[in-house]
PDB file of N, CA and C in Angstrom:
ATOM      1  N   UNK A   1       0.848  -1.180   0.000  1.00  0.00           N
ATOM      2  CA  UNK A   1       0.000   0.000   0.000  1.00  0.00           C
ATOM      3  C   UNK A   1       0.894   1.244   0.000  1.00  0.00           C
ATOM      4  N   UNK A   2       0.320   2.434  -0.726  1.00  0.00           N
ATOM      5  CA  UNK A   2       0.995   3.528  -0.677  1.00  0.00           C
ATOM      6  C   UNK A   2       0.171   4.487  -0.517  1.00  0.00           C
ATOM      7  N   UNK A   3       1.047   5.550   0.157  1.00  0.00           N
ATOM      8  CA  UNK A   3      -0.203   6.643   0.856  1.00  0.00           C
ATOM      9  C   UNK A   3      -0.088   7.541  -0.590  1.00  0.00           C
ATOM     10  N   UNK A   4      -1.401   8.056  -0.766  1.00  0.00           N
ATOM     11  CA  UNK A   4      -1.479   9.241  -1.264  1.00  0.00           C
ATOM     12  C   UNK A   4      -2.404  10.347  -1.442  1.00  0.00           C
ATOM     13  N   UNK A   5      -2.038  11.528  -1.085  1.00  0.00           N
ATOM     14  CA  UNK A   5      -2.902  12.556  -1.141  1.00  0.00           C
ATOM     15  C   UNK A   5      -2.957  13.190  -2.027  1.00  0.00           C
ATOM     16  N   UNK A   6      -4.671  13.915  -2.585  1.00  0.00           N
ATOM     17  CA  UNK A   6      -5.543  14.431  -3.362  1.00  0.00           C
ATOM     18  C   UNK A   6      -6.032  15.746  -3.510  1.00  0.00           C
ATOM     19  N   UNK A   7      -5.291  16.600  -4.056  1.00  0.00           N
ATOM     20  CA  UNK A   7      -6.219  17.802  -3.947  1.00  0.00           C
ATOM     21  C   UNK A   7      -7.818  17.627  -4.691  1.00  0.00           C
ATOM     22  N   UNK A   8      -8.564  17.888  -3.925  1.00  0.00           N
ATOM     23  CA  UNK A   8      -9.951  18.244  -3.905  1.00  0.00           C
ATOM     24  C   UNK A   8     -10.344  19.676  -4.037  1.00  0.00           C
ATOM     25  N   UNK A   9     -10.375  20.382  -4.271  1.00  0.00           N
ATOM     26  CA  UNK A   9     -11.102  21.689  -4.797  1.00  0.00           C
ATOM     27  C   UNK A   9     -12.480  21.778  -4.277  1.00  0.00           C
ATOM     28  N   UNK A  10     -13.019  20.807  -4.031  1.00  0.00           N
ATOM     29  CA  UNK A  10     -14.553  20.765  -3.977  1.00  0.00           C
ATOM     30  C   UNK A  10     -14.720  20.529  -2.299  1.00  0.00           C
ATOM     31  N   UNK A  11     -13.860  20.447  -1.356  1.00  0.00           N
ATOM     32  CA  UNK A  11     -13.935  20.455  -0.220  1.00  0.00           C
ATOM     33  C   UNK A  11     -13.471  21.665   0.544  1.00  0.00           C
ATOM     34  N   UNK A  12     -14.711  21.899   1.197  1.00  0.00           N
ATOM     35  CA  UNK A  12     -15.008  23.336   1.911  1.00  0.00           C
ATOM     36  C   UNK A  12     -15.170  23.222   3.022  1.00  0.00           C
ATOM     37  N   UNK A  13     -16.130  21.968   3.618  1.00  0.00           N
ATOM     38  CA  UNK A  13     -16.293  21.662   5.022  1.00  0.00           C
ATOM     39  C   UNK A  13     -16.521  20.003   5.559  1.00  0.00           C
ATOM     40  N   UNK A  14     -16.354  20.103   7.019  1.00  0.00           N
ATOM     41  CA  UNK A  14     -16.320  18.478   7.048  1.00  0.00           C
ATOM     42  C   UNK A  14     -17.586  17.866   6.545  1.00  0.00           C
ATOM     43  N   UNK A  15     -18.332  18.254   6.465  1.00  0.00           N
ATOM     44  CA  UNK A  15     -19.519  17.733   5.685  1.00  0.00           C
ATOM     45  C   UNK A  15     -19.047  16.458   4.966  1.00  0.00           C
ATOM     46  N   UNK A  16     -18.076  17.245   3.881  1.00  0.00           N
ATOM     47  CA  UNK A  16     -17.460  17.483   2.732  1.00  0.00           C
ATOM     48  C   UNK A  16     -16.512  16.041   2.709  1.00  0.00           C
ATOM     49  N   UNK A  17     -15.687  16.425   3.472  1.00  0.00           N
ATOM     50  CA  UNK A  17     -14.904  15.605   4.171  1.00  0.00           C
ATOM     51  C   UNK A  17     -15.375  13.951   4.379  1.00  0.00           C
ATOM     52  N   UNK A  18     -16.561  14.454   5.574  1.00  0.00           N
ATOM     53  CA  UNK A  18     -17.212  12.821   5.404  1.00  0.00           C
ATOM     54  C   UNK A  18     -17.996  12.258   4.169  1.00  0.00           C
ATOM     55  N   UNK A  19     -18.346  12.977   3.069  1.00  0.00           N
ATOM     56  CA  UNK A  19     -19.315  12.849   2.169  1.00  0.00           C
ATOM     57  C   UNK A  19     -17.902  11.369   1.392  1.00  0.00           C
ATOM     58  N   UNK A  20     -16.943  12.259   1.480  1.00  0.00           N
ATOM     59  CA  UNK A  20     -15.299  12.195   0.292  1.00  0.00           C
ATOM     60  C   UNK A  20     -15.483  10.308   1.250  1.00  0.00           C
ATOM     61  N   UNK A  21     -15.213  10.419   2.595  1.00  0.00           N
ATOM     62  CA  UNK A  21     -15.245   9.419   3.120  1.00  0.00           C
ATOM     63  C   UNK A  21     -16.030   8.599   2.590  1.00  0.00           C
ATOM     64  N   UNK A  22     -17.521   8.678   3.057  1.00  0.00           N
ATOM     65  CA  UNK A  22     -18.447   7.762   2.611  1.00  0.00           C
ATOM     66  C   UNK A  22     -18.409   7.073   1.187  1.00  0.00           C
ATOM     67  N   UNK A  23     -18.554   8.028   0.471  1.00  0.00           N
ATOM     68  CA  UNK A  23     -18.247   7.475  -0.932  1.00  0.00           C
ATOM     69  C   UNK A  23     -17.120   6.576  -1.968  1.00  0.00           C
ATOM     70  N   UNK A  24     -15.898   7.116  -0.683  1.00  0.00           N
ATOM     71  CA  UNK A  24     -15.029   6.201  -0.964  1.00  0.00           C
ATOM     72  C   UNK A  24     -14.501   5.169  -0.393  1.00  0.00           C
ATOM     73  N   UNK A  25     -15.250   4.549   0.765  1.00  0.00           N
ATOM     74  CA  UNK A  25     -15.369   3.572   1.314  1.00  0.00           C
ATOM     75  C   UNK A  25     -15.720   2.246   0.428  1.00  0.00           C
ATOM     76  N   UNK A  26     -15.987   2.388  -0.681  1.00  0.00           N
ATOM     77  CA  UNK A  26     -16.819   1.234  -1.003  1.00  0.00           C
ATOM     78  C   UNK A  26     -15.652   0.891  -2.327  1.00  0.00           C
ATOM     79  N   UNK A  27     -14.475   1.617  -2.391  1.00  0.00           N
ATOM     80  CA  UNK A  27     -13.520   1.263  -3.629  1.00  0.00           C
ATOM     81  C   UNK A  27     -12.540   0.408  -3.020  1.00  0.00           C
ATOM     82  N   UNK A  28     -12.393  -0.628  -4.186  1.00  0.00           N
ATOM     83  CA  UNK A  28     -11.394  -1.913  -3.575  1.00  0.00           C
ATOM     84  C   UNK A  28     -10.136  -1.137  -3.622  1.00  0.00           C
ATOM     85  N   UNK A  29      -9.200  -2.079  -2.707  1.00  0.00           N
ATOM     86  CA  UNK A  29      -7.891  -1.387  -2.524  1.00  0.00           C
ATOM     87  C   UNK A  29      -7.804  -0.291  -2.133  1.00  0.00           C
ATOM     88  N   UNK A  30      -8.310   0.980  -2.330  1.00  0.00           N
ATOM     89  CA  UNK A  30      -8.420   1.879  -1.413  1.00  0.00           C
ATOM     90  C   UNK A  30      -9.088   2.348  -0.157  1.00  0.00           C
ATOM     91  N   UNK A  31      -8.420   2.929   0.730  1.00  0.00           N
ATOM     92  CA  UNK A  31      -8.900   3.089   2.366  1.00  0.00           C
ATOM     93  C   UNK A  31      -8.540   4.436   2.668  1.00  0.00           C
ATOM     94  N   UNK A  32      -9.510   5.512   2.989  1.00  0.00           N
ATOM     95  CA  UNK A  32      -9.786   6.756   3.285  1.00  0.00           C
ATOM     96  C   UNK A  32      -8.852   6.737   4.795  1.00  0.00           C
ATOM     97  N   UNK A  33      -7.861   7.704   4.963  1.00  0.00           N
ATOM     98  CA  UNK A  33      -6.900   8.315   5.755  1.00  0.00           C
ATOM     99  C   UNK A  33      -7.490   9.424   6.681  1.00  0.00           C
ATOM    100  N   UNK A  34      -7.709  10.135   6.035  1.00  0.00           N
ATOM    101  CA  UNK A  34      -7.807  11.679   6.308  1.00  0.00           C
ATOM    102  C   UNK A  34      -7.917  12.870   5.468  1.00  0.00           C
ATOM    103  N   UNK A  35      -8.813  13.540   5.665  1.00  0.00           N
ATOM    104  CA  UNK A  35      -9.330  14.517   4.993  1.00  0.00           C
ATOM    105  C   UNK A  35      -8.846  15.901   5.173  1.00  0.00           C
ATOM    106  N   UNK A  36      -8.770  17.213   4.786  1.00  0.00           N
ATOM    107  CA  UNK A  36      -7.543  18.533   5.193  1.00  0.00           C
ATOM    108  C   UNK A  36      -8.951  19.601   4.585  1.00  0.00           C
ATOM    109  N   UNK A  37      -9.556  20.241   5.557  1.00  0.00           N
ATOM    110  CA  UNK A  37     -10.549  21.203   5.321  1.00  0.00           C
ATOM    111  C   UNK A  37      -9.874  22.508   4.579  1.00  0.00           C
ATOM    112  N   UNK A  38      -8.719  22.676   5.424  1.00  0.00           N
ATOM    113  CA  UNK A  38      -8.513  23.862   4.822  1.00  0.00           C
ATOM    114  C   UNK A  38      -7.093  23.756   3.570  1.00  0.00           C
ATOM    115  N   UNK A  39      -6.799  22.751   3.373  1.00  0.00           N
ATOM    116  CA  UNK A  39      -5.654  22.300   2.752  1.00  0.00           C
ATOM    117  C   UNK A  39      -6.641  21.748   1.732  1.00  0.00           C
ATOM    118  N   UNK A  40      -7.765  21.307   1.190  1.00  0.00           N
ATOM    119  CA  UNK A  40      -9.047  21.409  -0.057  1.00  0.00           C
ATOM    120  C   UNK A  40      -8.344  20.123  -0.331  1.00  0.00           C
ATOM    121  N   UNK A  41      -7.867  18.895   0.783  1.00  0.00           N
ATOM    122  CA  UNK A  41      -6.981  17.595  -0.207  1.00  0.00           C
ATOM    123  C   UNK A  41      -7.642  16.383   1.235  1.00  0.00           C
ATOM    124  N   UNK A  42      -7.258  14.949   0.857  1.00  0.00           N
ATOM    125  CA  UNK A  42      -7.948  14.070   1.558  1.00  0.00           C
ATOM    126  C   UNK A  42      -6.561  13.087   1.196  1.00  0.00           C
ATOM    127  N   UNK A  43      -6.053  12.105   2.307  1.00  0.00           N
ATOM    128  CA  UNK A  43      -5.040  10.917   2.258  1.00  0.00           C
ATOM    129  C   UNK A  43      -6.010  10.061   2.092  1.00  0.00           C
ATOM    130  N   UNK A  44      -5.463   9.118   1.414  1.00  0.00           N
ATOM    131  CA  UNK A  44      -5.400   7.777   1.042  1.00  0.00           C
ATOM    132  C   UNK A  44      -4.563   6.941   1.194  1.00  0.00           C
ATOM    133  N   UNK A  45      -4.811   5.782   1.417  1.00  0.00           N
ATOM    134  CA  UNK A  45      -3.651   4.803   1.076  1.00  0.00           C
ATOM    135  C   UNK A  45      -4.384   3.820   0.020  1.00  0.00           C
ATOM    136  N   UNK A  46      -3.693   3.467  -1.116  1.00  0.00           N
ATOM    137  CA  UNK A  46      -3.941   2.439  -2.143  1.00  0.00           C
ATOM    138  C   UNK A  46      -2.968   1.458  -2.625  1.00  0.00           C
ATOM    139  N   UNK A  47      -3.671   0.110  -2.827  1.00  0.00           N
ATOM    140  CA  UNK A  47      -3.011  -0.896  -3.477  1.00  0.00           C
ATOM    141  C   UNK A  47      -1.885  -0.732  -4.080  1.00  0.00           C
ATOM    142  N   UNK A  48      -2.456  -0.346  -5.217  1.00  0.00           N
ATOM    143  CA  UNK A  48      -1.746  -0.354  -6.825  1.00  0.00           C
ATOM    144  C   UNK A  48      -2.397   1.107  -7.721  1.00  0.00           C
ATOM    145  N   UNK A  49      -1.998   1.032  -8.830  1.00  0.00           N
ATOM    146  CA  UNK A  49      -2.472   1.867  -9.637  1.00  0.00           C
ATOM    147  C   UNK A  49      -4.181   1.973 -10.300  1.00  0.00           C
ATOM    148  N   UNK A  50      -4.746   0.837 -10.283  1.00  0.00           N
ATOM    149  CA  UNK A  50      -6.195   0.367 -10.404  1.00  0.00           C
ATOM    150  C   UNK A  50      -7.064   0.677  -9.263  1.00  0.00           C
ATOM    151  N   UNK A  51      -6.615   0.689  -8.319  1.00  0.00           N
ATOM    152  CA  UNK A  51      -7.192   1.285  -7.220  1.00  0.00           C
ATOM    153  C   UNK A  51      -7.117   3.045  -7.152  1.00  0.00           C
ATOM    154  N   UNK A  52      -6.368   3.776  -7.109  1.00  0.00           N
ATOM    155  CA  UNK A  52      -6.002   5.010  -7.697  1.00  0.00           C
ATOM    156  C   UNK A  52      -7.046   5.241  -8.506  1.00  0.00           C
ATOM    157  N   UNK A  53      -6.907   4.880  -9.612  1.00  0.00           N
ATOM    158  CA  UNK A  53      -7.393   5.117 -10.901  1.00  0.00           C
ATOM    159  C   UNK A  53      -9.473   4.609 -10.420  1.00  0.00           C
ATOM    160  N   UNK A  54      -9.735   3.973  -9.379  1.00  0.00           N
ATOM    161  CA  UNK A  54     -11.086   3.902  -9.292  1.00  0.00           C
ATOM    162  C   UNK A  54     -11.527   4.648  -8.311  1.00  0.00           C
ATOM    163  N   UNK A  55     -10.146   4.988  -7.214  1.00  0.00           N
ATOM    164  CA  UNK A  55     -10.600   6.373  -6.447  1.00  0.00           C
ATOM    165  C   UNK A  55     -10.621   7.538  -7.114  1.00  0.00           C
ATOM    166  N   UNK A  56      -9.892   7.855  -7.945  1.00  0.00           N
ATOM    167  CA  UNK A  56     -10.448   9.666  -8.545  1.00  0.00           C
ATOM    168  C   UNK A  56     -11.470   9.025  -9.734  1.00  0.00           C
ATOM    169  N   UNK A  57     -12.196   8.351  -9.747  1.00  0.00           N
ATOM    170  CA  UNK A  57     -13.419   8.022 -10.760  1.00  0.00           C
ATOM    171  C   UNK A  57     -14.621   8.133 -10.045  1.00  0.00           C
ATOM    172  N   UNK A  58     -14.572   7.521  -8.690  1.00  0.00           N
ATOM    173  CA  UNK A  58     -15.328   7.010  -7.543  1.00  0.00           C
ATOM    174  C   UNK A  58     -15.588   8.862  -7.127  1.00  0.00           C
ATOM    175  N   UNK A  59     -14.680   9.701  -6.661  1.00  0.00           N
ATOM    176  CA  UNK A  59     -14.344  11.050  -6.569  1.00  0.00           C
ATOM    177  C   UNK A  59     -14.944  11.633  -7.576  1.00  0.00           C
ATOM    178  N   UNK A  60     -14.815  11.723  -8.586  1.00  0.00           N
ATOM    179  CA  UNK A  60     -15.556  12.744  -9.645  1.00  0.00           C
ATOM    180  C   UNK A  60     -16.990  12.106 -10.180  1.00  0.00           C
ATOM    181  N   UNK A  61     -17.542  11.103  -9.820  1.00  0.00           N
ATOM    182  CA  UNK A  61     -18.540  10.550  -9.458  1.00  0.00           C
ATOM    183  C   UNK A  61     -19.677  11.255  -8.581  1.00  0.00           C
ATOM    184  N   UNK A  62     -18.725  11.413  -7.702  1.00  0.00           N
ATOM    185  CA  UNK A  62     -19.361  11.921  -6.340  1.00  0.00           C
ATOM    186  C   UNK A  62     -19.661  13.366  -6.082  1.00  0.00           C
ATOM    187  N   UNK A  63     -19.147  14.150  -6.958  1.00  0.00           N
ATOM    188  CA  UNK A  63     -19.278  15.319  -6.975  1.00  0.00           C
ATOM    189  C   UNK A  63     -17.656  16.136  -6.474  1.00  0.00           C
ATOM    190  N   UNK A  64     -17.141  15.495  -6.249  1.00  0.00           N
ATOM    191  CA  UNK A  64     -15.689  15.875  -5.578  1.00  0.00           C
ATOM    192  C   UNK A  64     -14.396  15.252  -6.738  1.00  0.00           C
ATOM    193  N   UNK A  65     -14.143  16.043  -7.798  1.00  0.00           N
ATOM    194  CA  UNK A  65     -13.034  15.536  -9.024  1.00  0.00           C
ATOM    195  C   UNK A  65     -11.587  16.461  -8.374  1.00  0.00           C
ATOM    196  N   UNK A  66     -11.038  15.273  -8.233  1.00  0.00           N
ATOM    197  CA  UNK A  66      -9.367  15.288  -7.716  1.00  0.00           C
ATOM    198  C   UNK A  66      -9.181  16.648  -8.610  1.00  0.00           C
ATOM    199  N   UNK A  67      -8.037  17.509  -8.596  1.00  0.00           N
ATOM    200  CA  UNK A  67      -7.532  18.529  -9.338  1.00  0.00           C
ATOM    201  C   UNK A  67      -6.276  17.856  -9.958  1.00  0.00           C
TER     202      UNK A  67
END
């Protein structure tokens, strides 16, 4: 697993934050870290590159597209 963090643009408040959570709870290989309200970015840690690649899909899905 490798950590990595996301700028989000679309995160303003923890709302926000848990929404990013919820939604990305349900992508294989990836596992929600931590979220940065005022830093507009959220950690991850992921598998591989397929996992990545279904978290910022899963993310711009959701209303929240990685920058």
């Amino acid at each position: 697993m490798k950590t990595v963090t996301l700028s989000i643009p679309g995160i303003s408040c923890n709302h926000c934050v848990m929404t990013v959570k919820r939604e990305t709870g349900f992508v294989e290989g990836a596992e929600f870290v931590t979220g940065d309200v005022e830093g507009k970015s959220a950690t991850f840690q992921v598998r591989d590159d397929d996992a990545l690649a279904a978290l910022k899909k899963t993310l711009a899905e959701a209303g929240y597209p990685p920058a």
